[in-house]
C-alpha atoms as a PDB file:
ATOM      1  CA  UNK A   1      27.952  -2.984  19.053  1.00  0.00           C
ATOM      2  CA  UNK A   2      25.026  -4.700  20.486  1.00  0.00           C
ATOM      3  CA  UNK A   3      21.561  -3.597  19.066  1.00  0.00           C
ATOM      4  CA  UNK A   4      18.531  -2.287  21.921  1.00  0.00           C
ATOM      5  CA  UNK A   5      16.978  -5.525  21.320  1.00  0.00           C
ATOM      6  CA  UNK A   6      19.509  -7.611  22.392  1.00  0.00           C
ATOM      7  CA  UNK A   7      20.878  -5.014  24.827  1.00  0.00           C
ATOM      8  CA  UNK A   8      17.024  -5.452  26.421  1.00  0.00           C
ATOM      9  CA  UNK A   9      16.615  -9.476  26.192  1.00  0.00           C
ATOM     10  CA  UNK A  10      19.778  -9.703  27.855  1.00  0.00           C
ATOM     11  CA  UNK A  11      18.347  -7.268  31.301  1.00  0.00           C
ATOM     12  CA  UNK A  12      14.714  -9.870  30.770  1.00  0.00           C
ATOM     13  CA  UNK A  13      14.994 -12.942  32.913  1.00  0.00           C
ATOM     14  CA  UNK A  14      14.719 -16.219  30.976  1.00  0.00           C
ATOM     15  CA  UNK A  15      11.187 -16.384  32.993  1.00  0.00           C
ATOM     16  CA  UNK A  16      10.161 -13.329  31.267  1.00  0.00           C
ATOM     17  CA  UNK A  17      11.911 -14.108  27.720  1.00  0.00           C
ATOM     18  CA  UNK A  18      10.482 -17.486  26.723  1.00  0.00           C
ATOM     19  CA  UNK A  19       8.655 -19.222  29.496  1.00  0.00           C
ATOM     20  CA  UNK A  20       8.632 -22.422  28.046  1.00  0.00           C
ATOM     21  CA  UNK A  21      12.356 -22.993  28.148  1.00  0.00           C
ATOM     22  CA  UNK A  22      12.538 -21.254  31.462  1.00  0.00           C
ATOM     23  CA  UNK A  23      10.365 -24.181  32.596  1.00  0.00           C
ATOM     24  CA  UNK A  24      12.436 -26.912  30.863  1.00  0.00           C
ATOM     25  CA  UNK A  25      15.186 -25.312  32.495  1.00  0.00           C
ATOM     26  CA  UNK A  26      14.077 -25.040  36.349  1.00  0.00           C
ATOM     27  CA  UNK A  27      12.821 -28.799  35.987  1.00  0.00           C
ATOM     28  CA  UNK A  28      16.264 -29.768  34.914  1.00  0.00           C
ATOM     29  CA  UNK A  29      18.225 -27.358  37.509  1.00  0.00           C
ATOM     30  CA  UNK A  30      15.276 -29.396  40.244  1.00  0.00           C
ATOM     31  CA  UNK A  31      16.257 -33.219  38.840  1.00  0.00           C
ATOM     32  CA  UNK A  32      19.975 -32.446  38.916  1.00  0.00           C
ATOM     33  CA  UNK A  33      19.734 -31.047  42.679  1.00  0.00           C
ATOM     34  CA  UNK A  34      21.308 -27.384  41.484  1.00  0.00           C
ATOM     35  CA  UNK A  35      18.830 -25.440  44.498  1.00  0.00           C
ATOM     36  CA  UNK A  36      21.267 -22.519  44.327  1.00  0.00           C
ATOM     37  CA  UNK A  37      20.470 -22.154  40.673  1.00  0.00           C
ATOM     38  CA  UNK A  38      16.665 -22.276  40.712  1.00  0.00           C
ATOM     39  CA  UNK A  39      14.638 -18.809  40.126  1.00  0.00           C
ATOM     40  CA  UNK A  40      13.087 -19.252  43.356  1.00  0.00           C
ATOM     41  CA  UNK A  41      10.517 -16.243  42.839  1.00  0.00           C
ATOM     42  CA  UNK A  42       9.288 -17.603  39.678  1.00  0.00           C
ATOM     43  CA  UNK A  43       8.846 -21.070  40.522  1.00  0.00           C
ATOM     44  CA  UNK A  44       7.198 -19.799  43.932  1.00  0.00           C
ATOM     45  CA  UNK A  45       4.620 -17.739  41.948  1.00  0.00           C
ATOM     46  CA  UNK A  46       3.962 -20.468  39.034  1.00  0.00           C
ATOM     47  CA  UNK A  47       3.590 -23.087  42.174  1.00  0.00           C
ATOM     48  CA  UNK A  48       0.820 -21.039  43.544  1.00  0.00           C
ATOM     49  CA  UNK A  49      -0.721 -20.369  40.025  1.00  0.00           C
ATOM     50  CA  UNK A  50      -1.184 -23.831  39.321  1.00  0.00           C
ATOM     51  CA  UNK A  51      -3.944 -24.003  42.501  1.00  0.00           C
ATOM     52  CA  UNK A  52      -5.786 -21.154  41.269  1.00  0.00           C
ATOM     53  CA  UNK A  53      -5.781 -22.233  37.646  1.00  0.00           C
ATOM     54  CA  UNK A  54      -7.585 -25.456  38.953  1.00  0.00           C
ATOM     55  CA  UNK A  55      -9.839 -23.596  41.058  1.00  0.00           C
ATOM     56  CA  UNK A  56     -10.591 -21.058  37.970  1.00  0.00           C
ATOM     57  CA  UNK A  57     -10.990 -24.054  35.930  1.00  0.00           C
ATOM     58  CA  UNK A  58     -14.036 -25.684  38.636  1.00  0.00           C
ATOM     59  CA  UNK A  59     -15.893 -22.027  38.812  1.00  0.00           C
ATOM     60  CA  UNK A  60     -15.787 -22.384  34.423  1.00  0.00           C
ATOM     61  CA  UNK A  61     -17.229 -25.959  34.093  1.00  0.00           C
ATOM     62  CA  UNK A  62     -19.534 -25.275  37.349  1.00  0.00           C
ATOM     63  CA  UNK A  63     -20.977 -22.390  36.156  1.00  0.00           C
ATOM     64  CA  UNK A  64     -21.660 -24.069  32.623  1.00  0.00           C
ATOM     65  CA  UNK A  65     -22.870 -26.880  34.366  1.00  0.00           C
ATOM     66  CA  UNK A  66     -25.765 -25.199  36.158  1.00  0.00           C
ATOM     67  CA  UNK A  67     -26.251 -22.649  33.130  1.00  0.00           C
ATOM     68  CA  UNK A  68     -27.437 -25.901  31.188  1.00  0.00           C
ATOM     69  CA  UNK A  69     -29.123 -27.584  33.828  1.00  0.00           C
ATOM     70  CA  UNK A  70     -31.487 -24.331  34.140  1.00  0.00           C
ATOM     71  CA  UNK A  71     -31.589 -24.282  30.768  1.00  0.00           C
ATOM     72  CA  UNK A  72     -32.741 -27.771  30.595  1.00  0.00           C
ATOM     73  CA  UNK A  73     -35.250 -27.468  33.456  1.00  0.00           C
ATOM     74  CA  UNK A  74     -37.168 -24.084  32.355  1.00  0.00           C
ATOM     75  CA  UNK A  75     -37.020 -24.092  28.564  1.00  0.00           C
ATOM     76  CA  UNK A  76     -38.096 -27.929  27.683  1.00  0.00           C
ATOM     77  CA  UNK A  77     -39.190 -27.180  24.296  1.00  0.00           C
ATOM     78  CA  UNK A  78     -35.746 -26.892  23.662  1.00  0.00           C
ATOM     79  CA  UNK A  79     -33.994 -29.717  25.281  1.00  0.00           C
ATOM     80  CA  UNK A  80     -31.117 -31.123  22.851  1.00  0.00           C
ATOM     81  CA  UNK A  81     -28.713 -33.591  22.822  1.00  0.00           C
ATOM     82  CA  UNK A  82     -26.392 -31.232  22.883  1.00  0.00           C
ATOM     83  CA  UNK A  83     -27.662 -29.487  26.124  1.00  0.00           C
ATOM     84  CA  UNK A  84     -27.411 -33.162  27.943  1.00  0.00           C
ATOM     85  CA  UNK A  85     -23.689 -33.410  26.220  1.00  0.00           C
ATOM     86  CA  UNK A  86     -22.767 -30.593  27.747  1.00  0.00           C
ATOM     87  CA  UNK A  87     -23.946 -31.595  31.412  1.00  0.00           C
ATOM     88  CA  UNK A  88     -22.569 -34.713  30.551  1.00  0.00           C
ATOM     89  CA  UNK A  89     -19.431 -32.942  29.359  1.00  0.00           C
ATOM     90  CA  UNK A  90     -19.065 -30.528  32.530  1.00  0.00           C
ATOM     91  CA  UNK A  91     -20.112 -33.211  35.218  1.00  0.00           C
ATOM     92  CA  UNK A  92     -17.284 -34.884  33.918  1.00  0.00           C
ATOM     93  CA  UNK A  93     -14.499 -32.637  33.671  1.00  0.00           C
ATOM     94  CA  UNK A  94     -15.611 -31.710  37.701  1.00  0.00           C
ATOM     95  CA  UNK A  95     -15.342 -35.419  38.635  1.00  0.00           C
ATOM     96  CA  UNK A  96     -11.622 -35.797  37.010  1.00  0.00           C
ATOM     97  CA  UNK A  97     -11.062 -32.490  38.824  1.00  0.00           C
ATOM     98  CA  UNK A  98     -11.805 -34.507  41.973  1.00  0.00           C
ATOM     99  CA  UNK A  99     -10.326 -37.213  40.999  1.00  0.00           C
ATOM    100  CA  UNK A 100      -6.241 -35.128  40.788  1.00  0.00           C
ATOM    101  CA  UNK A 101      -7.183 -33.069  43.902  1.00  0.00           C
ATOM    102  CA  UNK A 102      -9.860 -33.901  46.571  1.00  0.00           C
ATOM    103  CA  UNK A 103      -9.893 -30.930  48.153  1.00  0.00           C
ATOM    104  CA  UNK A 104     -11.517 -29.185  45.303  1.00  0.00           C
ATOM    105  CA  UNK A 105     -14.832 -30.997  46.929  1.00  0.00           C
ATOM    106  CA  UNK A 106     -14.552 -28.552  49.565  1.00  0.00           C
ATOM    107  CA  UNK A 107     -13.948 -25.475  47.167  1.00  0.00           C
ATOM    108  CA  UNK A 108     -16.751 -26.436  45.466  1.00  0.00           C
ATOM    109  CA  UNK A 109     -19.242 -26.746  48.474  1.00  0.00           C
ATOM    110  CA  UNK A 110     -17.698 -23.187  49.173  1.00  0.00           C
ATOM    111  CA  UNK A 111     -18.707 -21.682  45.532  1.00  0.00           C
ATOM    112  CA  UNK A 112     -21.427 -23.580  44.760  1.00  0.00           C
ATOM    113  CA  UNK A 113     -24.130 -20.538  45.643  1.00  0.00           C
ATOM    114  CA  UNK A 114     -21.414 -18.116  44.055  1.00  0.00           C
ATOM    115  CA  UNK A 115     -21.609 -19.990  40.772  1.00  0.00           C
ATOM    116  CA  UNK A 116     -25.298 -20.261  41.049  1.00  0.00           C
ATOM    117  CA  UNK A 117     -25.995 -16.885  41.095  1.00  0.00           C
ATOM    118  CA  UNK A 118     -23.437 -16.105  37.826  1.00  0.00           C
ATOM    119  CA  UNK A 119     -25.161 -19.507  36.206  1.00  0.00           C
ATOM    120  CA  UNK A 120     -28.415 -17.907  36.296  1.00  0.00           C
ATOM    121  CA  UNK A 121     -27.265 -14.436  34.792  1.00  0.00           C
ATOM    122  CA  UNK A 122     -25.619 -16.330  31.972  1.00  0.00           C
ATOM    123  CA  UNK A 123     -28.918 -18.429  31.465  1.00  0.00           C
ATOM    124  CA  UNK A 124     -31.621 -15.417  31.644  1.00  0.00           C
ATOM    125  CA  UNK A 125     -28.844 -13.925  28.878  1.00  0.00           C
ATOM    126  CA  UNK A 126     -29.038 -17.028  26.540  1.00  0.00           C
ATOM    127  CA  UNK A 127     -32.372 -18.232  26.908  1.00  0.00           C
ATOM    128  CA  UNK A 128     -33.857 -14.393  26.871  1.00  0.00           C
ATOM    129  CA  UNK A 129     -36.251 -15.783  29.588  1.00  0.00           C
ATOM    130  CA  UNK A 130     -36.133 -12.602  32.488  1.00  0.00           C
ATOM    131  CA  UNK A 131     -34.470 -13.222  35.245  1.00  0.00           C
ATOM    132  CA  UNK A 132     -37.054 -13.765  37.923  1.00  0.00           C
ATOM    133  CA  UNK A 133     -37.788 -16.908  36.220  1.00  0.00           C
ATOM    134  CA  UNK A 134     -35.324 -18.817  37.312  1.00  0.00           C
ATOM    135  CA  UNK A 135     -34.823 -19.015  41.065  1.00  0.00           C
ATOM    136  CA  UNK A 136     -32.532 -16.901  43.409  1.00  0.00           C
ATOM    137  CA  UNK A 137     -31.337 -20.456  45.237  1.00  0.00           C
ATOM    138  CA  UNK A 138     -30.606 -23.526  42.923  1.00  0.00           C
ATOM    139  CA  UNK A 139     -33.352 -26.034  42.524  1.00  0.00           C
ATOM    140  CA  UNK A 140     -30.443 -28.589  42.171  1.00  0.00           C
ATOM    141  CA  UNK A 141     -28.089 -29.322  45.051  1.00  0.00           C
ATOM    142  CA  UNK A 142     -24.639 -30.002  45.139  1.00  0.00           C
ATOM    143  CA  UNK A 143     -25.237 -34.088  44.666  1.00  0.00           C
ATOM    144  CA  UNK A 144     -27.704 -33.553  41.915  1.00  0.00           C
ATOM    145  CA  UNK A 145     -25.721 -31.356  39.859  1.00  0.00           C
ATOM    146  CA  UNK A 146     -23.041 -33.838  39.832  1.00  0.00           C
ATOM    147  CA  UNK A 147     -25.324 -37.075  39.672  1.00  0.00           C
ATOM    148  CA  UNK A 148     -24.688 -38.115  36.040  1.00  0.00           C
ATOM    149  CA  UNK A 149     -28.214 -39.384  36.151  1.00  0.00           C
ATOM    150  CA  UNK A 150     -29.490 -36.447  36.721  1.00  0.00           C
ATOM    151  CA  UNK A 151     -31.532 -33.824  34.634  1.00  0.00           C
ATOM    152  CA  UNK A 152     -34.181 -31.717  36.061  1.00  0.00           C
ATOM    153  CA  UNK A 153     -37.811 -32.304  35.134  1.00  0.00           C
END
């Protein structure tokens, strides 16, 4: 007699059971040319993921990015080696971004202002300073906030 659990793995897809393997598995069914056997849905959905986990990944390090560089620029009595590590850090990880896919230049010209406006949220929140103190447009543009000479007066 088979017990629930097994009785319930066995209705689960492999996809939904242990994604790892399921992965293994659909890049082996894809190098030995087996189309028919592919879970076409799933490898659809995790194809289209893997944009929008790049894309979520640019908004994170932008975000941080400008977060520091206000930071940096409107509390200078605090300026640290580890605030300019950080830009240092970000710029960087948003330059190899570009580097695997190009066209994330144009989604970040598209979210730059987006990413602004959350940046300088975040940086009233961790510097305490109110908000109106840091402006509603970016003093940085696009170029300077990925210049790696850079930092704000």
């Amino acid at each position: 007699m088979e017990s629930a659990q097994t009785i319930a793995s066995s209705t689960l897809s492999l996809y939904d059971r242990d994604f790892c393997l399921w992965a293994e598995e659909t890049a082996k069914l894809l190098r030995e040319g087996k189309l028919a056997e592919i879970d076409l849905e799933h490898l659809i959905e995790e194809v289209e993921d893997m944009s929008g986990s790049q894309k979520r990944a640019l908004l994170s390090n932008l975000r941080v990015l400008l977060m520091h560089l206000l930071k940096y620029k409107y509390q200078p009595e605090k300026r640290s080696g580890s605030w300019r590590y950080t830009i240092r850090e970000h710029r960087q990880r948003l330059i190899e971004a570009f580097e695997d896919s190009p066209s994330l230049r144009n989604y970040f010209a598209e979210v730059f202002d987006k990413c602004y406006q959350t940046a300088r949220k975040e940086a009233a929140d961790e510097t305490e300073l109110p908000l109106n103190i840091f402006p509603s447009e970016s003093p940085f543009t696009p170029e300077q906030t990925l210049d790696e000479d850079f930092l704000p007066e």
